[in-house]
N, C-alpha and C. Protein backbone atom coordinates (compact mmCIF):
# COMPACT_ATOMS: atom_id res chain seq x y z
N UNK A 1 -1.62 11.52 4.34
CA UNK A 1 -0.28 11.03 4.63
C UNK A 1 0.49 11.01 3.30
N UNK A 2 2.15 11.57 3.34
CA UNK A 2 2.08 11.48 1.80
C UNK A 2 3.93 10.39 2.04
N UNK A 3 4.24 10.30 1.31
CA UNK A 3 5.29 9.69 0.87
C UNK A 3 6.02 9.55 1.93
N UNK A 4 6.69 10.75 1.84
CA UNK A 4 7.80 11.16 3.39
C UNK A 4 7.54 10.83 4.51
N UNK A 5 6.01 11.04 5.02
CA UNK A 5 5.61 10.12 6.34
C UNK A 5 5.87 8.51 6.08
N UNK A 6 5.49 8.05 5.34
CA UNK A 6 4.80 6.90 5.04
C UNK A 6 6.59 6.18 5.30
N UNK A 7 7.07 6.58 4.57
CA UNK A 7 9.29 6.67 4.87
C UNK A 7 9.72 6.16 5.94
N UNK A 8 9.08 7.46 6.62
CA UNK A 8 9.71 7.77 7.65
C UNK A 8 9.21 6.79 9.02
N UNK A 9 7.89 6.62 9.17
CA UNK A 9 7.04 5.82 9.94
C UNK A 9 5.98 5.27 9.60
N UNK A 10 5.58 4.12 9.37
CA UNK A 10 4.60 3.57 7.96
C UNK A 10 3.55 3.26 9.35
N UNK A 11 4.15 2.96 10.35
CA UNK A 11 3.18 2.48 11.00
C UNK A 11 1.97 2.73 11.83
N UNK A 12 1.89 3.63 11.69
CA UNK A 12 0.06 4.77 11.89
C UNK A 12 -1.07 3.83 10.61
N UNK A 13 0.14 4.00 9.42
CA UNK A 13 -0.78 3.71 8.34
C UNK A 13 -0.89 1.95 8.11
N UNK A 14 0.20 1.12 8.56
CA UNK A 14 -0.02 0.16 9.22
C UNK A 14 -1.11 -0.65 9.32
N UNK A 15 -1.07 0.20 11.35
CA UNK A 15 -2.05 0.18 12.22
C UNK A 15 -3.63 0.22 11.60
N UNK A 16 -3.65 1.26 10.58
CA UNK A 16 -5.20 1.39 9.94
C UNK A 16 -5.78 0.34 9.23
N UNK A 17 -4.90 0.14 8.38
CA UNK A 17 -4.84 -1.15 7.07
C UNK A 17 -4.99 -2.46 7.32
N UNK A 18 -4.71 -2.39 8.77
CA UNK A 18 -4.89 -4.20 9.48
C UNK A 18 -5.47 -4.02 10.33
N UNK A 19 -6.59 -2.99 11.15
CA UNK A 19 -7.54 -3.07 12.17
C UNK A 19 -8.95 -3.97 10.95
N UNK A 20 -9.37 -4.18 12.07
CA UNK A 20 -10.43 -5.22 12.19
C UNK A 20 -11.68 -4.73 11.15
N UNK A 21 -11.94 -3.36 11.90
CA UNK A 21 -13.00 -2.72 11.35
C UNK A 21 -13.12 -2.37 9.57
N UNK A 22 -11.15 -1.59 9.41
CA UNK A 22 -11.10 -1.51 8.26
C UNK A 22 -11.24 -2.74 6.86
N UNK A 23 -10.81 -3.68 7.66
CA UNK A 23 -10.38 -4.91 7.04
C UNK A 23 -12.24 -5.20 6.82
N UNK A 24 -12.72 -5.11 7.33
CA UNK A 24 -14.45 -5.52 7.31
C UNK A 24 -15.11 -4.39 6.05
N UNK A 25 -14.29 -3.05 6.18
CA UNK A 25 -15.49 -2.39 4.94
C UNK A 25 -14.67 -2.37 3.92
N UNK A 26 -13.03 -2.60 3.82
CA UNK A 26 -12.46 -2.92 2.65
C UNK A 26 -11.48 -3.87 1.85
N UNK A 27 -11.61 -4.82 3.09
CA UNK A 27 -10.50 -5.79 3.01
C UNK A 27 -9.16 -5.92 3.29
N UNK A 28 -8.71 -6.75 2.98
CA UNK A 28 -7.21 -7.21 3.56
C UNK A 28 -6.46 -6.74 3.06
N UNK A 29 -4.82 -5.81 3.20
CA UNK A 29 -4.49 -5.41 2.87
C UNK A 29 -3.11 -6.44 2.12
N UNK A 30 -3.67 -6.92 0.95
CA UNK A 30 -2.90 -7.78 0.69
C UNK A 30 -3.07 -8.04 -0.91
N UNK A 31 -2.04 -8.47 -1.58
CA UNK A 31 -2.55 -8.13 -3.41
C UNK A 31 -3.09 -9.85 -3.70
N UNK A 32 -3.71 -10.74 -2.82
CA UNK A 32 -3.89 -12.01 -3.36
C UNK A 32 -5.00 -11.27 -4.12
N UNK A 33 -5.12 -12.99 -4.59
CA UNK A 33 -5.90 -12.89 -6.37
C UNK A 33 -5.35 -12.32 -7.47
N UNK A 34 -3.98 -12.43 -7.27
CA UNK A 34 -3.51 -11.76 -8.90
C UNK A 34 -2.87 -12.60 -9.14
N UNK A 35 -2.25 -13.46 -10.65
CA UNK A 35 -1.58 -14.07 -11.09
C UNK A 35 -0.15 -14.06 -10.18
N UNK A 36 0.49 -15.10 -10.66
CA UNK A 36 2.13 -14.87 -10.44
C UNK A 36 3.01 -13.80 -10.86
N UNK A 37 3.45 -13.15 -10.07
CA UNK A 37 4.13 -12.27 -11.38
C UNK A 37 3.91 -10.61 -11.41
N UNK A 38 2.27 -10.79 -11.41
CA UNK A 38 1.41 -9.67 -11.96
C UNK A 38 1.77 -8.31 -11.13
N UNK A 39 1.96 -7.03 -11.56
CA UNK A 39 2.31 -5.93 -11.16
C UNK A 39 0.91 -5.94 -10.28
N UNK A 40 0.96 -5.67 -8.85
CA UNK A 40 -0.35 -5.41 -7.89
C UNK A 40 0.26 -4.66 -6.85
N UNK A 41 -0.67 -3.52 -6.32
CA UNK A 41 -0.11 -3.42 -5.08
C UNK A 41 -0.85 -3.57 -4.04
N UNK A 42 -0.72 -3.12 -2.83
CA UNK A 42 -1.17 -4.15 -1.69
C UNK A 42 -2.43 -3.90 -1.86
N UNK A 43 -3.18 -3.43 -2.41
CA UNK A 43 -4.94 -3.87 -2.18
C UNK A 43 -5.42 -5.08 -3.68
N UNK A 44 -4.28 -5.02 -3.71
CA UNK A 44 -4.51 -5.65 -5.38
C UNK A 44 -5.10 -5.21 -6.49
N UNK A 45 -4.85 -4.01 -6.46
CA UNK A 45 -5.04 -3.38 -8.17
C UNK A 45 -3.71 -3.06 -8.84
N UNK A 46 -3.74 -3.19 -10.17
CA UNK A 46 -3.00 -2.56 -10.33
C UNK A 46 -2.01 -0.98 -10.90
N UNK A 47 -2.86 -0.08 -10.02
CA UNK A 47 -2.71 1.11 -9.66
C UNK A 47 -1.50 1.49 -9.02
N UNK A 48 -0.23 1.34 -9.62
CA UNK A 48 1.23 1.52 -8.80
C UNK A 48 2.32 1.88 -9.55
N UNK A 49 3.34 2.61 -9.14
CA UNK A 49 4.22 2.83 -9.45
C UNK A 49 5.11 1.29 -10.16
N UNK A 50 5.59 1.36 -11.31
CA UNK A 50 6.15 0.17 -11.84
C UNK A 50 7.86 0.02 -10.88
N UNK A 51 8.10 1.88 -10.79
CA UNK A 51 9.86 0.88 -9.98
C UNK A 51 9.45 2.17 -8.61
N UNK A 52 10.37 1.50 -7.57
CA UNK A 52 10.74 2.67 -6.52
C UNK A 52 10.68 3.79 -7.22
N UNK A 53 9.81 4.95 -6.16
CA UNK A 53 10.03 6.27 -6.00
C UNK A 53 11.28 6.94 -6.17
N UNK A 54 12.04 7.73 -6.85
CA UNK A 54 13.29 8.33 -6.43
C UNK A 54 13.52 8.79 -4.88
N UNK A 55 14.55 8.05 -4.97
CA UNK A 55 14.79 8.26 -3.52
C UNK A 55 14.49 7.28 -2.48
N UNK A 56 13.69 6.31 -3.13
CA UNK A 56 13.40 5.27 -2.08
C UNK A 56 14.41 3.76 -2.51
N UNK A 57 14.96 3.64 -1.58
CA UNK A 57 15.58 2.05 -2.17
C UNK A 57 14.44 0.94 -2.35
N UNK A 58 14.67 0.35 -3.33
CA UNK A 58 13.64 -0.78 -3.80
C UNK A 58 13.27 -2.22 -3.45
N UNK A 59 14.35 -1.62 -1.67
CA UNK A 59 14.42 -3.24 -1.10
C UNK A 59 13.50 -2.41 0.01
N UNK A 60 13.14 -1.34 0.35
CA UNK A 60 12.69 -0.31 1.50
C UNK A 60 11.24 -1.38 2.18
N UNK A 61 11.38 -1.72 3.02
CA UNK A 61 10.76 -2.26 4.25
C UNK A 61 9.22 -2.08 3.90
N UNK A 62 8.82 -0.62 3.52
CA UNK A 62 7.35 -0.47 3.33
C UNK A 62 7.23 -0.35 2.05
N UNK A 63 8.23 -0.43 0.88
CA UNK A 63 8.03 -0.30 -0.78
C UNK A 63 6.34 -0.44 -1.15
N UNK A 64 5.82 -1.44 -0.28
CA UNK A 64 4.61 -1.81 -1.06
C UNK A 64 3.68 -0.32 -0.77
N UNK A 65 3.73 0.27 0.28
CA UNK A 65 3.06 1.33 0.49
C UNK A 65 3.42 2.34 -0.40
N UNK A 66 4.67 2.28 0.01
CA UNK A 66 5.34 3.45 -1.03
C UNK A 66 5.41 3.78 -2.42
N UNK A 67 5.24 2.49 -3.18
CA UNK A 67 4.71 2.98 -4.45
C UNK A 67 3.22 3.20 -5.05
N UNK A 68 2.71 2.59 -4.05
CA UNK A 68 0.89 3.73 -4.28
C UNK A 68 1.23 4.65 -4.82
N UNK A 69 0.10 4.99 -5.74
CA UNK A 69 0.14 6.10 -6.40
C UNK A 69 -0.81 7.36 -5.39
N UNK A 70 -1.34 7.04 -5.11
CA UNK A 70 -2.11 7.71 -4.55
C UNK A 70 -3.01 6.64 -3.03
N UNK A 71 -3.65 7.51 -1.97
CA UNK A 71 -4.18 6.63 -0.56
C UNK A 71 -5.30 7.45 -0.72
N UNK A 72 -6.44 6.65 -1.24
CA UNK A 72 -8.18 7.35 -0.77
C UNK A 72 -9.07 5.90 -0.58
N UNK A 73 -9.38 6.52 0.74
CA UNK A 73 -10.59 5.65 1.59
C UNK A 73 -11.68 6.66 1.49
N UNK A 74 -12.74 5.44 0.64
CA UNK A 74 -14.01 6.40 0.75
C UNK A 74 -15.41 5.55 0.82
N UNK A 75 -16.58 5.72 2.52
CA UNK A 75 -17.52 4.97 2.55
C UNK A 75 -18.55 6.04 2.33
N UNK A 76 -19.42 5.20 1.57
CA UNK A 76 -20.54 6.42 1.88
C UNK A 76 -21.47 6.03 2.41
């Protein structure tokens, strides 16, 4: 999924990030445990773009997705 989806309809990727199952092999999709303040993005690292994407407004509904740098899920 890259940027432009994610824009356009976040909610496939959503749907993944808050099922049950996922939430069980990688957690909540949420940046707790970081200071006040602290640059995190939603899994709580801080692995992210510091401002909006060009092109994305920085108030944008899914920003937190959207400035991922990158989306890899990997179980082995």
């Amino acid at each position: 999924m890259h940027r432009q989806a994610i824009k356009t309809d976040s909610s496939q990727l959503r749907r993944i990030i808050s099922s049950p199952d996922f939430i069980k092999l990688f957690g909540p999709a949420s940046p707790s445990g970081r200071g006040q303040g602290a640059r995190c993005n939603v899994f709580g690292h801080d692995d992210q773009l510091k401002v909006a994407p060009k092109g994305v407004a920085k108030d944008h509904p899914d920003i937190d997705l959207l400035k991922l740098r990158s989306i890899a899920v990997v179980k082995k």
